[in-house]
PDB file of N, CA and C in Angstrom:
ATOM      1  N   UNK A   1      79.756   7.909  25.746  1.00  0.00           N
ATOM      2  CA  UNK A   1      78.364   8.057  25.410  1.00  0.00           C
ATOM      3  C   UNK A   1      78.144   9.516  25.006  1.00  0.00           C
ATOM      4  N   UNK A   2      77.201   9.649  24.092  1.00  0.00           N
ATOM      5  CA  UNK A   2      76.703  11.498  23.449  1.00  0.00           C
ATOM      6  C   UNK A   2      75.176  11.194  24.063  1.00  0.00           C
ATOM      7  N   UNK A   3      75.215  12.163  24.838  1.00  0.00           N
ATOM      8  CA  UNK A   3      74.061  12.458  25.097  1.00  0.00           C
ATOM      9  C   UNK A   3      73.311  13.746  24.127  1.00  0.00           C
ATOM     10  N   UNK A   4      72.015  13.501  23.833  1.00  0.00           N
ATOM     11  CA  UNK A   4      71.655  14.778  22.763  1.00  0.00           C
ATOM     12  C   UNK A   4      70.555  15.313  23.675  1.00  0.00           C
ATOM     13  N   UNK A   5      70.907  16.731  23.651  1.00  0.00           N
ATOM     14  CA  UNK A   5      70.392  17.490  24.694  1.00  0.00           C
ATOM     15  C   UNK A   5      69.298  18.780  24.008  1.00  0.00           C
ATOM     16  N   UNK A   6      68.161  18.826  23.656  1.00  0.00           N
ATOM     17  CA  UNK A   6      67.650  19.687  22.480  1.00  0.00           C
ATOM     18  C   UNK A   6      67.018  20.861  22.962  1.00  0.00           C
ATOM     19  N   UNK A   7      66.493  21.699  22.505  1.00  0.00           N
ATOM     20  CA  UNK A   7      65.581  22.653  23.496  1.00  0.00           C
ATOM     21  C   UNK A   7      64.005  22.064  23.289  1.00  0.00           C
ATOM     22  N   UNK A   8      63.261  22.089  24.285  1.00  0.00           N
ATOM     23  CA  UNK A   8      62.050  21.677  24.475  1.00  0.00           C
ATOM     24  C   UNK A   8      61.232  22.461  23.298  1.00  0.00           C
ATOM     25  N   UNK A   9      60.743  22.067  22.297  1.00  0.00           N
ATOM     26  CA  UNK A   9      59.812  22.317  21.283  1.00  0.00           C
ATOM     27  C   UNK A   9      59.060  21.839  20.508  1.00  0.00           C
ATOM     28  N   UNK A  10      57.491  22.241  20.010  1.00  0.00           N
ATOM     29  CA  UNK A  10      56.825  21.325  19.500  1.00  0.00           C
ATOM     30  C   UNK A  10      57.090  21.069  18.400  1.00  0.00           C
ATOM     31  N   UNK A  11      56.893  19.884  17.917  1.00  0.00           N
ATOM     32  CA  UNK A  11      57.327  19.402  16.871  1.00  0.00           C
ATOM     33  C   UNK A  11      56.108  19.486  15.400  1.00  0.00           C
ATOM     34  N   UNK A  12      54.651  19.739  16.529  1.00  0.00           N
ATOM     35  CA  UNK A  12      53.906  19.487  15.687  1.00  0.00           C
ATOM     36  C   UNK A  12      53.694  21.018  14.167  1.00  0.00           C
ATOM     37  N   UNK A  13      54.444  22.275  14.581  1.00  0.00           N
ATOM     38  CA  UNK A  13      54.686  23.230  14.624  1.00  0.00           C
ATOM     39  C   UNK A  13      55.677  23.476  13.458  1.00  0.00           C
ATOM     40  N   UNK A  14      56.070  22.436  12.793  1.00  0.00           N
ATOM     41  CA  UNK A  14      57.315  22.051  11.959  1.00  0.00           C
ATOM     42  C   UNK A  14      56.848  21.471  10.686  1.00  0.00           C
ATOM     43  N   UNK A  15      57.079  21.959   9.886  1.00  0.00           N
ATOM     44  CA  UNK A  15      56.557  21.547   8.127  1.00  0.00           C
ATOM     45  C   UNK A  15      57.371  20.197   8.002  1.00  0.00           C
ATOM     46  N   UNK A  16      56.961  19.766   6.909  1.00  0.00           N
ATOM     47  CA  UNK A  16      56.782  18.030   6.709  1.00  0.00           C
ATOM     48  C   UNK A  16      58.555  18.565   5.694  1.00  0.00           C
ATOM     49  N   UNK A  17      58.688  19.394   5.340  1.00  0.00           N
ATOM     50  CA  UNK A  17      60.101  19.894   4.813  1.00  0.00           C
ATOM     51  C   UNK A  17      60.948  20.177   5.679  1.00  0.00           C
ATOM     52  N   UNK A  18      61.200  20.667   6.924  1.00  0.00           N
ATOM     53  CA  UNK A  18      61.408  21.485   7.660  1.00  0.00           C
ATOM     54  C   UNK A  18      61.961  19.953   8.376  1.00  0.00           C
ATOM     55  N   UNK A  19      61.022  18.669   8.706  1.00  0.00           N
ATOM     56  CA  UNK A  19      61.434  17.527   8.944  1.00  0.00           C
ATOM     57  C   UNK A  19      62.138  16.737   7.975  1.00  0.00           C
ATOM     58  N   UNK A  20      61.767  16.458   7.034  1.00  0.00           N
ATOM     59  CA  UNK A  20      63.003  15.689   5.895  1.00  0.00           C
ATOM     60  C   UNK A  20      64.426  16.768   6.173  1.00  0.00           C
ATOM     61  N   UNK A  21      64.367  17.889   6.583  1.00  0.00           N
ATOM     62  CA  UNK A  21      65.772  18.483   6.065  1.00  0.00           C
ATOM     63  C   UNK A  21      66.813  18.260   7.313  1.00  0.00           C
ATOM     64  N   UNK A  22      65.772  18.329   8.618  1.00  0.00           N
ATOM     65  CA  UNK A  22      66.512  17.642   9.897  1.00  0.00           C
ATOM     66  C   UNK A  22      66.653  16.429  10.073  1.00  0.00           C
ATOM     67  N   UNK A  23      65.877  15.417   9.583  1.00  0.00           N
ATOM     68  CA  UNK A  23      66.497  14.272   9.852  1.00  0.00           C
ATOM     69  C   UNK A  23      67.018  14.098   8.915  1.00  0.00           C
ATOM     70  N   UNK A  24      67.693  14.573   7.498  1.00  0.00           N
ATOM     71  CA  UNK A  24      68.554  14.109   6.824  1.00  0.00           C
ATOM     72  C   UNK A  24      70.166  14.975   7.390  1.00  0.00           C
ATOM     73  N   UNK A  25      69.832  15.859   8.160  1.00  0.00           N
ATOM     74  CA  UNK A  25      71.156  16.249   8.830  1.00  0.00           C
ATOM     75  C   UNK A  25      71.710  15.188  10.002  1.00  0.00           C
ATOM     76  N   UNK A  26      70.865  14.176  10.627  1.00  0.00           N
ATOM     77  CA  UNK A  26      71.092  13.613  11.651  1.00  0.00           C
ATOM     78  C   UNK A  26      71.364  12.120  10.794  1.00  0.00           C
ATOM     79  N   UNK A  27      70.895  11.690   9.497  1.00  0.00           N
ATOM     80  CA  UNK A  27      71.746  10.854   9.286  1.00  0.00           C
ATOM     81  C   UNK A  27      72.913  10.752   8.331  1.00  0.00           C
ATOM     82  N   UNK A  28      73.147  12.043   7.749  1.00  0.00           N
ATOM     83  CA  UNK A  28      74.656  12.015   7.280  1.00  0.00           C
ATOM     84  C   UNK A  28      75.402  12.213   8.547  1.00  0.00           C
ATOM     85  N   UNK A  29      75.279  13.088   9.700  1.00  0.00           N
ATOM     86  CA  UNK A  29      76.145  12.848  10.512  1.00  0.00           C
ATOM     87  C   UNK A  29      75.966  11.427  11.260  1.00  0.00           C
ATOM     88  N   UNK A  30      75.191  10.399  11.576  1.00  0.00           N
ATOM     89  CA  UNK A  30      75.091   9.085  11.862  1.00  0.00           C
ATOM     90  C   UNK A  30      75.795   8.192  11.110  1.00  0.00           C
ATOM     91  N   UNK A  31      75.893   8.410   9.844  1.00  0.00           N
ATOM     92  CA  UNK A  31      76.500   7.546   8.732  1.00  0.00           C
ATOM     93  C   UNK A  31      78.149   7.915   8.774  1.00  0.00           C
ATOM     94  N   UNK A  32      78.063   9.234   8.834  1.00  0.00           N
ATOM     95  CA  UNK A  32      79.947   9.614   8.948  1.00  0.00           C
ATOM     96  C   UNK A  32      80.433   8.818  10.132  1.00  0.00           C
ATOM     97  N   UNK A  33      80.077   8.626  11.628  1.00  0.00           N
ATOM     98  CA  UNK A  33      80.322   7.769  12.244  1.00  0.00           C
ATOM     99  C   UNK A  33      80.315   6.639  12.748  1.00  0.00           C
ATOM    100  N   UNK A  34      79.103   5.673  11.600  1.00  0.00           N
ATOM    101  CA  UNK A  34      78.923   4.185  11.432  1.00  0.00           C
ATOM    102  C   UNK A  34      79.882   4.043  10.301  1.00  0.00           C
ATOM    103  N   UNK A  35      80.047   5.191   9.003  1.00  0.00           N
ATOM    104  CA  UNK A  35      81.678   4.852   7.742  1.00  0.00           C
ATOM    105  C   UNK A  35      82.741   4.441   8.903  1.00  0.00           C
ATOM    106  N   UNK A  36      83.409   5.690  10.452  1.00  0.00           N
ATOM    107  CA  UNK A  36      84.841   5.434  10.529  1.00  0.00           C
ATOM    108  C   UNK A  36      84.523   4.328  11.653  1.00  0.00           C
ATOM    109  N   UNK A  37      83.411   3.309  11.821  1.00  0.00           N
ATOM    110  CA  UNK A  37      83.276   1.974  12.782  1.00  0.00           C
ATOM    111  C   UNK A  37      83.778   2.895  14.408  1.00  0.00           C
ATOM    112  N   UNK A  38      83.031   3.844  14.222  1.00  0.00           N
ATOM    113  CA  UNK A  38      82.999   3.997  15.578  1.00  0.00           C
ATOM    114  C   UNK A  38      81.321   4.038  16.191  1.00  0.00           C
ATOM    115  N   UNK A  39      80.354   3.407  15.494  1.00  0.00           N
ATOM    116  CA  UNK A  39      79.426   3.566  16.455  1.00  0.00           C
ATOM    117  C   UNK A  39      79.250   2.184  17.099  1.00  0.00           C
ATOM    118  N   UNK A  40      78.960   2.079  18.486  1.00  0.00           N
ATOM    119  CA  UNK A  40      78.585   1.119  19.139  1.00  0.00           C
ATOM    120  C   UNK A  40      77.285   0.494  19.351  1.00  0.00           C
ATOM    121  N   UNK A  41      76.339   1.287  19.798  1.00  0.00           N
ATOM    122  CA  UNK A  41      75.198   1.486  20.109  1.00  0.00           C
ATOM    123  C   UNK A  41      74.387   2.348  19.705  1.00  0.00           C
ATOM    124  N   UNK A  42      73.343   2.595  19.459  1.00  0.00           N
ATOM    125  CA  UNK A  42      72.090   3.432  19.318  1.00  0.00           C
ATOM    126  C   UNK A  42      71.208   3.362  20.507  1.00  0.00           C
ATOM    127  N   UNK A  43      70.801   4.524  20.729  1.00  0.00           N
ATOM    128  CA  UNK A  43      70.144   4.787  21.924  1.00  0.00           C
ATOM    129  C   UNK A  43      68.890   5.300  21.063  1.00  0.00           C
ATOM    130  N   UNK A  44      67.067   4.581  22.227  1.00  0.00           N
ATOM    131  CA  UNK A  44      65.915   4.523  21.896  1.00  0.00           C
ATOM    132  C   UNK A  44      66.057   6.350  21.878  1.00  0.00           C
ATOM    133  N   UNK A  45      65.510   6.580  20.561  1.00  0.00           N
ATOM    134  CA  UNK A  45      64.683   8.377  20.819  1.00  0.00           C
ATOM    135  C   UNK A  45      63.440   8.283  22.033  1.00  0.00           C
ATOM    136  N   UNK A  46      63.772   9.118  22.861  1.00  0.00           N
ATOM    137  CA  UNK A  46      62.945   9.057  24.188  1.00  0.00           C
ATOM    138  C   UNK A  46      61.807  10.212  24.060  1.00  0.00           C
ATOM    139  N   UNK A  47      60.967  10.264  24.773  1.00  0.00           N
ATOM    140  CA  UNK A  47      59.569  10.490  24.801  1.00  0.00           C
ATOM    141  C   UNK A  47      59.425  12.040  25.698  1.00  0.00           C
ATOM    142  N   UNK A  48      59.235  12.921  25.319  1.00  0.00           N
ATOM    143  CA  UNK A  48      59.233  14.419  25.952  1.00  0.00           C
ATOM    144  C   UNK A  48      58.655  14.021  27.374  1.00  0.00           C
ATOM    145  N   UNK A  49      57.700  13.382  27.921  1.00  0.00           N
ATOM    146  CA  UNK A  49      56.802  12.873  28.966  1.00  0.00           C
ATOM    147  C   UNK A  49      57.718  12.335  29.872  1.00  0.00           C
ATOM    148  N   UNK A  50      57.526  12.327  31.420  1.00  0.00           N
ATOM    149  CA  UNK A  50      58.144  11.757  32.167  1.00  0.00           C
ATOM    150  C   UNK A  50      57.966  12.517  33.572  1.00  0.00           C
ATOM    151  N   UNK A  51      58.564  11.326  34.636  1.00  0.00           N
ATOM    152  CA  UNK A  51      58.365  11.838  36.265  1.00  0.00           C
ATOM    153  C   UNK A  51      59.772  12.069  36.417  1.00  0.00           C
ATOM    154  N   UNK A  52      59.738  12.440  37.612  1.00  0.00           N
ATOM    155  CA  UNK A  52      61.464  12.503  38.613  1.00  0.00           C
ATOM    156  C   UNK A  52      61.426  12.600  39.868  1.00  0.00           C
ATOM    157  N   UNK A  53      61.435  11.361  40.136  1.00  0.00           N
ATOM    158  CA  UNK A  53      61.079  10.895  41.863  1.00  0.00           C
ATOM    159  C   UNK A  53      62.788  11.946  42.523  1.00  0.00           C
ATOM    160  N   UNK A  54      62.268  12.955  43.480  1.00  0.00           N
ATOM    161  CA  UNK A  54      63.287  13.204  44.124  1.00  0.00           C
ATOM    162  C   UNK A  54      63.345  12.751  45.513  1.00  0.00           C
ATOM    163  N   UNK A  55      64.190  13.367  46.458  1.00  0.00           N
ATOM    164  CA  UNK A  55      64.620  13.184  47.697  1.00  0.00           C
ATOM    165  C   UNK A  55      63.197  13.176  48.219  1.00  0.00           C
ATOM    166  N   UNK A  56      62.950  12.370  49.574  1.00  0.00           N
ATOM    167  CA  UNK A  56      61.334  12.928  50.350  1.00  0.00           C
ATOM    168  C   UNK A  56      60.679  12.471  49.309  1.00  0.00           C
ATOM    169  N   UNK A  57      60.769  11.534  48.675  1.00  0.00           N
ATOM    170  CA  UNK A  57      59.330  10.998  47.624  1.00  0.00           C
ATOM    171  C   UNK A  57      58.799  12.230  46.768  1.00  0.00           C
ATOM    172  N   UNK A  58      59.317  13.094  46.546  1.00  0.00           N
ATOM    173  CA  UNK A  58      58.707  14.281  45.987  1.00  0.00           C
ATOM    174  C   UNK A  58      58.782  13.709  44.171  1.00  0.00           C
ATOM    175  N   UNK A  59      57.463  13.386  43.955  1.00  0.00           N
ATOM    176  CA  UNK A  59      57.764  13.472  42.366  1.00  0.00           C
ATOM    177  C   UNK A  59      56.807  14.824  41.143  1.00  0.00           C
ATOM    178  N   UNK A  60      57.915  15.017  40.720  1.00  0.00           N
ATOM    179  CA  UNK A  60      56.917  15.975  39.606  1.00  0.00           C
ATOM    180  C   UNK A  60      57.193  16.097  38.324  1.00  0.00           C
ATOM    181  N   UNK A  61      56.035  16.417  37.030  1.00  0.00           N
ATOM    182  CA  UNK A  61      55.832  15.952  35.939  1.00  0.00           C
ATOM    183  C   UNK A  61      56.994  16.250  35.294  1.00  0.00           C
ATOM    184  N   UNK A  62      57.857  15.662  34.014  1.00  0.00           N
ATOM    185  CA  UNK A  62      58.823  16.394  33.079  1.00  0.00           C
ATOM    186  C   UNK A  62      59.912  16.118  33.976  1.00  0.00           C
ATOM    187  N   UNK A  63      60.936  15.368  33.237  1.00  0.00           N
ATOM    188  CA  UNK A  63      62.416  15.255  33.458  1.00  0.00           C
ATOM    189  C   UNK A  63      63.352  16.297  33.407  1.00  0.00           C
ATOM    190  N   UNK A  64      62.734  17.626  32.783  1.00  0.00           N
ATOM    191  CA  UNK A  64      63.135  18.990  32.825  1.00  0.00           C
ATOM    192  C   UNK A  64      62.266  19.796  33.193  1.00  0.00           C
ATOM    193  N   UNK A  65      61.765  20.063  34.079  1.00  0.00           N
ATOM    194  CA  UNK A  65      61.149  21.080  34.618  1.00  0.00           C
ATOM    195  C   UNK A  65      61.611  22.114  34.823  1.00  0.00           C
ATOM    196  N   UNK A  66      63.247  21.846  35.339  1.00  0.00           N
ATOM    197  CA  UNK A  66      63.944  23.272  35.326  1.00  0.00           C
ATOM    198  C   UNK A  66      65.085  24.030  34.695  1.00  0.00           C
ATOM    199  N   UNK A  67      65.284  22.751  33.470  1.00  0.00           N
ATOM    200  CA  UNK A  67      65.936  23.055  32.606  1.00  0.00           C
ATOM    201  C   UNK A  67      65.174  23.173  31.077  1.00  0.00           C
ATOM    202  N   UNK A  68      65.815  24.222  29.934  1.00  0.00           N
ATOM    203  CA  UNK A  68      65.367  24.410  28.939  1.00  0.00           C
ATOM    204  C   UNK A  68      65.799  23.292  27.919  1.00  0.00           C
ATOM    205  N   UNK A  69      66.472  22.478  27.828  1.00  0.00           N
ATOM    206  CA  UNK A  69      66.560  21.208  26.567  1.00  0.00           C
ATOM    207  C   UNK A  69      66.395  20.388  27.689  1.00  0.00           C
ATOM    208  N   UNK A  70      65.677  19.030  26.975  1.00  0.00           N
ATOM    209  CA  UNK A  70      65.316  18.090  27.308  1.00  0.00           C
ATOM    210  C   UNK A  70      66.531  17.163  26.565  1.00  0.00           C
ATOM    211  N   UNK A  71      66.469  15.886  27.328  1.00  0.00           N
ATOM    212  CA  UNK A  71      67.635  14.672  26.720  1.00  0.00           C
ATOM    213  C   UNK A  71      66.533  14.113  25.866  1.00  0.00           C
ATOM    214  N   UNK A  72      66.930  14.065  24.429  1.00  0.00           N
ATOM    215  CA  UNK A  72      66.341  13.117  23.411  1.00  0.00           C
ATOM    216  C   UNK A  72      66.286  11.936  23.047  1.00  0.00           C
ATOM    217  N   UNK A  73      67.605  11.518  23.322  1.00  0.00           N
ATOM    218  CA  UNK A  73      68.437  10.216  23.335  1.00  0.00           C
ATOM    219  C   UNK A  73      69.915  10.204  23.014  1.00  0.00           C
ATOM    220  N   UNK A  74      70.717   9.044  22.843  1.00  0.00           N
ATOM    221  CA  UNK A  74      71.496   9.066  22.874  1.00  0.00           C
ATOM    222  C   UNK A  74      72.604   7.984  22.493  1.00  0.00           C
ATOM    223  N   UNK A  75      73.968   7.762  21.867  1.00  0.00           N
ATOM    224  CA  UNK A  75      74.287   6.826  21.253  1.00  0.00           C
ATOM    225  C   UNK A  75      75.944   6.342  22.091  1.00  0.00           C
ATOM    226  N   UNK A  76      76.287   5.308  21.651  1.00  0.00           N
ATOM    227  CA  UNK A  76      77.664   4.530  22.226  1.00  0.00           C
ATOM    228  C   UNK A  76      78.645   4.583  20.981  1.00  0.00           C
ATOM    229  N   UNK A  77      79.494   5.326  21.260  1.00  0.00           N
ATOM    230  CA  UNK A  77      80.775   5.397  20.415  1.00  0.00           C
ATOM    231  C   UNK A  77      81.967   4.966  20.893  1.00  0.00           C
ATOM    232  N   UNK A  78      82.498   4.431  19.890  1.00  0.00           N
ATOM    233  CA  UNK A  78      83.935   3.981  20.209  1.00  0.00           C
ATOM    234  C   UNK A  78      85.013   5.121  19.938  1.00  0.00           C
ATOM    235  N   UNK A  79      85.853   5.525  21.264  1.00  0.00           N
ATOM    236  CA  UNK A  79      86.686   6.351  21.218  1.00  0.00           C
ATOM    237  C   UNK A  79      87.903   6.353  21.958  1.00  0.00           C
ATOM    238  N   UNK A  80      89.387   6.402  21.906  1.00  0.00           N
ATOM    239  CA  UNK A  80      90.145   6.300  23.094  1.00  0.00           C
ATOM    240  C   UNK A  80      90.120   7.480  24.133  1.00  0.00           C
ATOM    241  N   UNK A  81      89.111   8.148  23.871  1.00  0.00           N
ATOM    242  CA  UNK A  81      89.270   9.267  25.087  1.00  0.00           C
ATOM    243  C   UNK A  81      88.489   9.851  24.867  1.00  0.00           C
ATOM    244  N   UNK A  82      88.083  10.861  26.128  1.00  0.00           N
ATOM    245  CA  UNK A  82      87.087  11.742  25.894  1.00  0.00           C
ATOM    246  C   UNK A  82      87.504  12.894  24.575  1.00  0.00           C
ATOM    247  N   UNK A  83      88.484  13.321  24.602  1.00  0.00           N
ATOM    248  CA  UNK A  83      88.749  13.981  23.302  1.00  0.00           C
ATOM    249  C   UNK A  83      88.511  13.978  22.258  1.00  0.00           C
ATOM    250  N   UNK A  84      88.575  12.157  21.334  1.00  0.00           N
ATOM    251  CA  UNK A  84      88.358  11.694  20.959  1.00  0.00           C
ATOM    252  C   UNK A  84      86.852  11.191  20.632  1.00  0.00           C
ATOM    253  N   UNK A  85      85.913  11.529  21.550  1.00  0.00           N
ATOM    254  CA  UNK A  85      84.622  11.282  21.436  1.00  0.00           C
ATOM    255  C   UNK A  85      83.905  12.994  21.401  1.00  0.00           C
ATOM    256  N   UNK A  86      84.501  13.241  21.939  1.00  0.00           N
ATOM    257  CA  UNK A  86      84.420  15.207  21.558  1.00  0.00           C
ATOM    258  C   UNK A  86      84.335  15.555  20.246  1.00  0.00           C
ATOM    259  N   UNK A  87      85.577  15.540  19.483  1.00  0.00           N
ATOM    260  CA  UNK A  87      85.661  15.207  18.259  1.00  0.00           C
ATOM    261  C   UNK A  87      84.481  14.178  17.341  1.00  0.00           C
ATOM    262  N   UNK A  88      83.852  13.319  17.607  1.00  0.00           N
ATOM    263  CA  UNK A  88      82.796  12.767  17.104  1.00  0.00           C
ATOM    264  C   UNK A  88      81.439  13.474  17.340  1.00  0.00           C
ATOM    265  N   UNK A  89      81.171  14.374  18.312  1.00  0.00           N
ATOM    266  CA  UNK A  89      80.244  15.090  18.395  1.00  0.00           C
ATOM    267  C   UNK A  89      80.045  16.353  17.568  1.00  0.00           C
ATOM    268  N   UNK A  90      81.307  16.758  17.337  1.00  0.00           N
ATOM    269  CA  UNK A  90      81.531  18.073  16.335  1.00  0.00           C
ATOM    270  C   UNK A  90      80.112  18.071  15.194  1.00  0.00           C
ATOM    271  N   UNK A  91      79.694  18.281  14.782  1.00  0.00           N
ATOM    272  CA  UNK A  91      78.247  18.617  13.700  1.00  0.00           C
ATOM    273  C   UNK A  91      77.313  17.741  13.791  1.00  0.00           C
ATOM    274  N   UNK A  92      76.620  17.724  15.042  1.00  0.00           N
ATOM    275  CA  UNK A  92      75.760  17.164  15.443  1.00  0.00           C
ATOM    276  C   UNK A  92      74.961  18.062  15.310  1.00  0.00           C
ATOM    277  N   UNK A  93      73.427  17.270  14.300  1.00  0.00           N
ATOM    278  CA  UNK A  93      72.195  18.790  14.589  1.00  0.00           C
ATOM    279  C   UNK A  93      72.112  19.102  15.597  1.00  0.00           C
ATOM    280  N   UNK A  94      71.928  18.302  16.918  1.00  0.00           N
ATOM    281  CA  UNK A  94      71.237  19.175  17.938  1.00  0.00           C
ATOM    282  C   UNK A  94      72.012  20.598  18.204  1.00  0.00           C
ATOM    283  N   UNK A  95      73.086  20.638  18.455  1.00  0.00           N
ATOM    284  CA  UNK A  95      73.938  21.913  18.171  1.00  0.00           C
ATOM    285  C   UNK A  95      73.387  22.788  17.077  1.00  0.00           C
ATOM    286  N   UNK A  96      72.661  22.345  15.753  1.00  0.00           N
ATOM    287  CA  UNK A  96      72.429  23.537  15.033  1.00  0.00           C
ATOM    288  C   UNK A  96      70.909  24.076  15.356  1.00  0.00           C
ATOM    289  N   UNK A  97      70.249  23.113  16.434  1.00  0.00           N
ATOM    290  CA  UNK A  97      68.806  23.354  16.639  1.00  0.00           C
ATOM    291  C   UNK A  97      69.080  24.095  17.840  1.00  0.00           C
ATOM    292  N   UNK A  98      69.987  24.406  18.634  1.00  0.00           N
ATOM    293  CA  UNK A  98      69.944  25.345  19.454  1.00  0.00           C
ATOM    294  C   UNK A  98      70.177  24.398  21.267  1.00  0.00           C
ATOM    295  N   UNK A  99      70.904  22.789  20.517  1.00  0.00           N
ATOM    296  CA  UNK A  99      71.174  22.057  21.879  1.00  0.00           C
ATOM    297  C   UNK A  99      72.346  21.778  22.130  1.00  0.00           C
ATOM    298  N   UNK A 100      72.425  20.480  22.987  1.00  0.00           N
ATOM    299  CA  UNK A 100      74.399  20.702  23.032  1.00  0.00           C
ATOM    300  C   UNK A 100      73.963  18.764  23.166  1.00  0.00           C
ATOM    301  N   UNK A 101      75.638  18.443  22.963  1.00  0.00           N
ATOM    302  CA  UNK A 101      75.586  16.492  23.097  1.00  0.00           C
ATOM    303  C   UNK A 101      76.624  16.778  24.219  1.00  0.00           C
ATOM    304  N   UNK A 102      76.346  16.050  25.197  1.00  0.00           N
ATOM    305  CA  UNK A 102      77.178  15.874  26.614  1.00  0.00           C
ATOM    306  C   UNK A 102      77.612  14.770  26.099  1.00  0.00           C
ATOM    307  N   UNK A 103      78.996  14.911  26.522  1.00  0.00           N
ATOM    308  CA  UNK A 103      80.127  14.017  26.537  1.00  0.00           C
ATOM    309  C   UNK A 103      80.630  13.070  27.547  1.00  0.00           C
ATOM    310  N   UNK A 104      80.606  11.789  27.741  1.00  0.00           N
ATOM    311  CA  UNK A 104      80.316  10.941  29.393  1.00  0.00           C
ATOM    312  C   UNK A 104      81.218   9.935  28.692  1.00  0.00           C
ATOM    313  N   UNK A 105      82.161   9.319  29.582  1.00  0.00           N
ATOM    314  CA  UNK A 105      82.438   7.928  29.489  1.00  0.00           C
ATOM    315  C   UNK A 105      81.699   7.284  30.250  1.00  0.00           C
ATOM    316  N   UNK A 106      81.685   6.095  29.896  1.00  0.00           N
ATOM    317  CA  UNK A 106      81.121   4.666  30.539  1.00  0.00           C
ATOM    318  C   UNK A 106      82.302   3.907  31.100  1.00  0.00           C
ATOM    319  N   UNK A 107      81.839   3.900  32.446  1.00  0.00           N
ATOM    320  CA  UNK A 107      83.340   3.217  33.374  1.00  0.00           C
ATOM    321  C   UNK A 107      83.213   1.690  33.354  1.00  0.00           C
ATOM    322  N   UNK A 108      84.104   1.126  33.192  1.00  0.00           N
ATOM    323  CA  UNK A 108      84.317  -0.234  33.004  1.00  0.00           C
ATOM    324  C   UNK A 108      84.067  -0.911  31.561  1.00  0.00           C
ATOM    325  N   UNK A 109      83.749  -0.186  30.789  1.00  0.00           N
ATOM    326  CA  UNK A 109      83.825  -0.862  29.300  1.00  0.00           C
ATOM    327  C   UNK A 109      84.944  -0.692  29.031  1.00  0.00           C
ATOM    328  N   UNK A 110      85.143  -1.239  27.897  1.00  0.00           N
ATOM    329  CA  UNK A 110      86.236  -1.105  26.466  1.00  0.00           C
ATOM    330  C   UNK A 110      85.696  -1.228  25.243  1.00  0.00           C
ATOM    331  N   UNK A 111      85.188  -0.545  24.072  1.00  0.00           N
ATOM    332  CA  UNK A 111      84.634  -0.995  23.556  1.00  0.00           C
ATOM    333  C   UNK A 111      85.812  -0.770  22.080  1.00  0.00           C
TER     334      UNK A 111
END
């Protein structure tokens, strides 16, 4: 799994150019890895908003409160190894917007 990890920023703040030029970076790199049939899944783009019930019932606003990128979403690739799925993350925008894609296997699949 790639997790896309971005820095918390408004979006509203961003020219209507400034958006065509990022999401056309996010789908040539989407398309380079639906060409070599390694994507599995697509993961929902998730919503800046959110709780985080901790230990002691303690809940408070934002899934990052104490971190600076928020998780955006995230996709299922087919890879024989984490190396291998490393390598599929290589030119991912969020990396050029100033985020990182965490790298996770999923235990018990095969895909």
């Amino acid at each position: 799994m790639l997790l896309f990890r971005q820095p918390s920023y408004d979006f509203s703040n961003v020219s209507s150019e400034e958006m065509r030029a990022l999401s056309k970076k996010w789908k040539e790199w989407m398309d380079g890895i639906t060409a070599q049939e390694r994507l599995v899944s697509e993961g929902p783009r998730l919503a800046a908003e959110g709780k985080v019930l901790n230990s002691g019932g303690v809940i408070t606003d934002g899934p990052f409160v104490e971190i600076k990128e928020q998780l955006g979403s995230f996709i299922i690739v087919k890879a024989e190894n984490i190396d291998e799925a490393t390598t599929l993350a290589h030119g991912c925008p969020a990396i050029d917007e100033g985020g990182s894609v965490e790298i996770r296997p999923i235990y018990g699949r095969q895909y």
